[in-house]
Protein backbone atom coordinates (compact mmCIF):
# COMPACT_ATOMS: atom_id res chain seq x y z
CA UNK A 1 0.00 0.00 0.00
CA UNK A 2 1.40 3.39 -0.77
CA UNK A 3 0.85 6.61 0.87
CA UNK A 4 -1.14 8.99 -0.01
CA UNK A 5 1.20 11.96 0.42
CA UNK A 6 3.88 12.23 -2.47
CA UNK A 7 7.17 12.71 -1.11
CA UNK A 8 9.05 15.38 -2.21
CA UNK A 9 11.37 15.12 -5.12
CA UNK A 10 15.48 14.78 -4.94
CA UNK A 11 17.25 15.25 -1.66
CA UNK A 12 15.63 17.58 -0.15
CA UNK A 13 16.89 16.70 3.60
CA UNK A 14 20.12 17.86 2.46
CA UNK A 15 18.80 21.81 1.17
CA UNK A 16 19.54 24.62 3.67
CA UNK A 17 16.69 25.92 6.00
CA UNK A 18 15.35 29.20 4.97
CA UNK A 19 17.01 32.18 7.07
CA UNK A 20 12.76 32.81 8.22
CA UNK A 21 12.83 29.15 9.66
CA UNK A 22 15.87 29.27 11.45
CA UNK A 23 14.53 32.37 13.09
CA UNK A 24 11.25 31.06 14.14
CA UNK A 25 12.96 27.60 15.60
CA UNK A 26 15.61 29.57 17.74
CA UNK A 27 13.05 32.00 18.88
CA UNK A 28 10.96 28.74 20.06
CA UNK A 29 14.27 26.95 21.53
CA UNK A 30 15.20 30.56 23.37
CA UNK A 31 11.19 30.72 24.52
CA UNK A 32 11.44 26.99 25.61
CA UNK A 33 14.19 27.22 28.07
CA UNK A 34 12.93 30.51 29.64
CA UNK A 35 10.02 28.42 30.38
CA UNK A 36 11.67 26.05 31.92
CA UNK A 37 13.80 28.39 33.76
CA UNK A 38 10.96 30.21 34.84
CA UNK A 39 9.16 27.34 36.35
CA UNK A 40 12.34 25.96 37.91
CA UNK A 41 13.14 28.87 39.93
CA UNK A 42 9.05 29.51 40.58
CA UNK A 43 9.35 25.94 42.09
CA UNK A 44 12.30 26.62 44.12
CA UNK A 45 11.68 30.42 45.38
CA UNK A 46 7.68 31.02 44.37
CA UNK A 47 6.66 29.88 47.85
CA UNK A 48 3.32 28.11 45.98
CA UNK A 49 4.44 24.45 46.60
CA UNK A 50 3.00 23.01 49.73
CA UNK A 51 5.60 22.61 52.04
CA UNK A 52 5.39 19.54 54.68
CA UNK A 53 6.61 16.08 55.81
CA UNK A 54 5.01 12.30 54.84
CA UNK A 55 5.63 10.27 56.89
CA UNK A 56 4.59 6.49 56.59
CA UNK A 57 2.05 5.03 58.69
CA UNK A 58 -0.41 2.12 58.79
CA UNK A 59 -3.85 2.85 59.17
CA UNK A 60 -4.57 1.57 62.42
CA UNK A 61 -2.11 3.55 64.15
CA UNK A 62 -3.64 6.71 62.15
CA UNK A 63 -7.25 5.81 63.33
CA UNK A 64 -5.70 5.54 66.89
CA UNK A 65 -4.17 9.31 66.59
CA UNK A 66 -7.47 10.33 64.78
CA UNK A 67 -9.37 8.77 68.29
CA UNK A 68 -7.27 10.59 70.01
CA UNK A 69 -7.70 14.35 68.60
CA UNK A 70 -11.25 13.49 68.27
CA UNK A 71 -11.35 12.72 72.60
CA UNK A 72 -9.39 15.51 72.95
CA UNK A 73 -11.16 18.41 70.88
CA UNK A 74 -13.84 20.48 72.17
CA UNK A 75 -17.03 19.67 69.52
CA UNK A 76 -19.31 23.04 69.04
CA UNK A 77 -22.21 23.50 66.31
CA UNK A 78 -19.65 24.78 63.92
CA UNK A 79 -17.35 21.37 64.33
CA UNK A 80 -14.36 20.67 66.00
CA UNK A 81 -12.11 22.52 67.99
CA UNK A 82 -8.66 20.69 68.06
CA UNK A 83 -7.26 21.45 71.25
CA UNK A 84 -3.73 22.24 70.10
CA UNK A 85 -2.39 23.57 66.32
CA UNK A 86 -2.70 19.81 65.54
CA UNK A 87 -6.02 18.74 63.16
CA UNK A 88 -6.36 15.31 61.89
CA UNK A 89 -8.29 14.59 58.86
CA UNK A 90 -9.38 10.94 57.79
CA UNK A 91 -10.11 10.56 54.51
CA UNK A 92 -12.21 7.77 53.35
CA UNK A 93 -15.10 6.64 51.06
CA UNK A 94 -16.97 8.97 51.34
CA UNK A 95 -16.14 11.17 53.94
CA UNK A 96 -13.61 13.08 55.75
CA UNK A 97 -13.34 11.92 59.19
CA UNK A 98 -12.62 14.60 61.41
CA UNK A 99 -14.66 17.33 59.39
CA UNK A 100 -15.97 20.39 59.93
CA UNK A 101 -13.54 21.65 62.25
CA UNK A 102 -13.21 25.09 63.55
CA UNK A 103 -10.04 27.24 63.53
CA UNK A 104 -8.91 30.66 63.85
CA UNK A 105 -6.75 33.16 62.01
CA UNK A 106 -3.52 33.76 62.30
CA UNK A 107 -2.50 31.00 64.05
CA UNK A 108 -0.53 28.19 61.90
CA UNK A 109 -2.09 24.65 62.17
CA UNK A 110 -0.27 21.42 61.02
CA UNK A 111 -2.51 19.76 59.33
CA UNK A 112 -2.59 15.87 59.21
CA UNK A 113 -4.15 14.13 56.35
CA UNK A 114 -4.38 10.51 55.49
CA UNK A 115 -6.52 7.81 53.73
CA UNK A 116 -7.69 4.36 55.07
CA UNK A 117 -8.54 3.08 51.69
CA UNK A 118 -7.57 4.43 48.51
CA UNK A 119 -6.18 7.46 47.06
CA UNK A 120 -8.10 11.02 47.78
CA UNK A 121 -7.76 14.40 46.74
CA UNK A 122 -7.55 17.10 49.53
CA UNK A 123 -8.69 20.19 47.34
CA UNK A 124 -9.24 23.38 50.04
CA UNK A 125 -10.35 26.51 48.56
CA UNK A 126 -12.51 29.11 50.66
CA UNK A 127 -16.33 29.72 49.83
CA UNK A 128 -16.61 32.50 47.38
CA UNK A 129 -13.16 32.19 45.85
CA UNK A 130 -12.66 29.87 43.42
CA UNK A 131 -9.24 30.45 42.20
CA UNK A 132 -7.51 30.67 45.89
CA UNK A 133 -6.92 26.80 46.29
CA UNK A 134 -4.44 24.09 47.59
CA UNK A 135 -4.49 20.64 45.48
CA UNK A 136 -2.94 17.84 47.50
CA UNK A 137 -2.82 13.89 47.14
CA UNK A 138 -3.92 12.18 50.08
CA UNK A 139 -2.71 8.42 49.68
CA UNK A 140 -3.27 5.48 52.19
CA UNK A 141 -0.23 4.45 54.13
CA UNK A 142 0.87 7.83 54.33
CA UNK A 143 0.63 10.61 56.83
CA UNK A 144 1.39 14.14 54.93
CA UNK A 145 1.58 17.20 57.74
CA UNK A 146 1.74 20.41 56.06
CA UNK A 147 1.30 23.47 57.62
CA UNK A 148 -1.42 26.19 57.17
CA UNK A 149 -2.22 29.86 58.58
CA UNK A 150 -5.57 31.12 57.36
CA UNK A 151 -5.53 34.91 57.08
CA UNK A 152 -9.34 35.47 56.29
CA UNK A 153 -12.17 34.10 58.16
CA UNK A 154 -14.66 32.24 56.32
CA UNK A 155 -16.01 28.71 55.22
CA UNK A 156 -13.50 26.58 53.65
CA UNK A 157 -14.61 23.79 51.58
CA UNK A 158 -12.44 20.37 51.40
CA UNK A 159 -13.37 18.63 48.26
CA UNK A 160 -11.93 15.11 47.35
CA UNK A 161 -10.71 15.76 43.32
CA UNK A 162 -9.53 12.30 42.98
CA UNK A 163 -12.24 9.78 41.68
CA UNK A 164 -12.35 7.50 44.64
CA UNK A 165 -15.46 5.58 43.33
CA UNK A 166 -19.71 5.81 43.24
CA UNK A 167 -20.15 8.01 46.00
CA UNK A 168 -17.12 10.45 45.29
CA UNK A 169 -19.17 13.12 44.32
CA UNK A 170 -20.36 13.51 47.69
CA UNK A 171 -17.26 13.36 49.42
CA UNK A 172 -16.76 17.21 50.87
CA UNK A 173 -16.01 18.50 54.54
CA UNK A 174 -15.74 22.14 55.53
CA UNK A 175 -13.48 23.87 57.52
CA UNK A 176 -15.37 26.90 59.17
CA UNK A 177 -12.07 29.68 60.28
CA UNK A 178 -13.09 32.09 63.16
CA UNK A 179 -11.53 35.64 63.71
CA UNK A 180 -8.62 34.81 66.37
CA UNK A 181 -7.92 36.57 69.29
């Protein structure tokens, strides 16, 4: 079977590029590694990545620490109040243990997130903002602790963004930040 695009005649592989071409490939080569500059350094001095440590863990000693906080924390209308900068959040299908929780400005929490059974997404992004969010992977066997200082009171919604099966759609938890003292 032959194609049916006629290749072009005599050698042409071995004709020089027109002076217009070169221009337009160095111009994308030059582009291409400020790009990649750009988003090396952003990564390394943008302050956007989420900073923390992962520690592993099995997920009965995680439900015992998640017992713990919950024994420990002070539970209003609202949700929980942890009772130190600690909050532990569980997820699971199709829930996040440990949600709504109550915290205050100002003050930076370490937040503790893990999964019992499969792999979650721990989207945060507060109520009426859509484009102020934090994307994170929440994987079982795992326990990720990164920190967090909300400056602006409000609802936040945690949304799981990682298709975790039937009833992912449902899977959301709030966390409800109060002015601070």
């Amino acid at each position: 079977m032959t194609s049916p695009i006629k290749p072009p005649e005599g050698n042409w592989w071995n004709q020089s590029v027109n002076r217009r071409e070169s221009i337009w490939l160095g111009l994308g080569a030059a582009w291409s590694l400020i790009l990649f500059g750009w988003m090396s350094a952003w990564t390394r001095v943008g302050d956007q990545n989420p900073i923390g440590e992962t520690f592993e863990v099995d997920s009965e000693t995680y439900q015992e620490k998640m017992s713990a906080y919950k024994e420990e924390a002070t539970e209003t209308e609202d949700g929980l109040v942890p009772p130190g900068t600690d909050v532990y959040l569980n997820a699971m299908r199709f829930t996040w243990d440990g949600a709504p929780v109550v915290l205050e400005t100002g003050t930076e929490y370490d937040i503790h997130l893990s999964s019992l059974d499969v792999q979650h997404g721990f989207s945060l992004r507060p109520e009426d903002a859509l484009s102020k969010q934090i994307n994170l992977q929440v994987l079982p066997g795992y326990e990720w602790v990164v920190p967090m200082t909300f400056d602006e009171p409000g609802t936040y919604h945690i949304i799981c963004n990682e298709f975790c099966g039937q009833g992912h759609r449902t899977m959301h938890g709030t966390i409800v930040v109060e002015e601070g003292d």
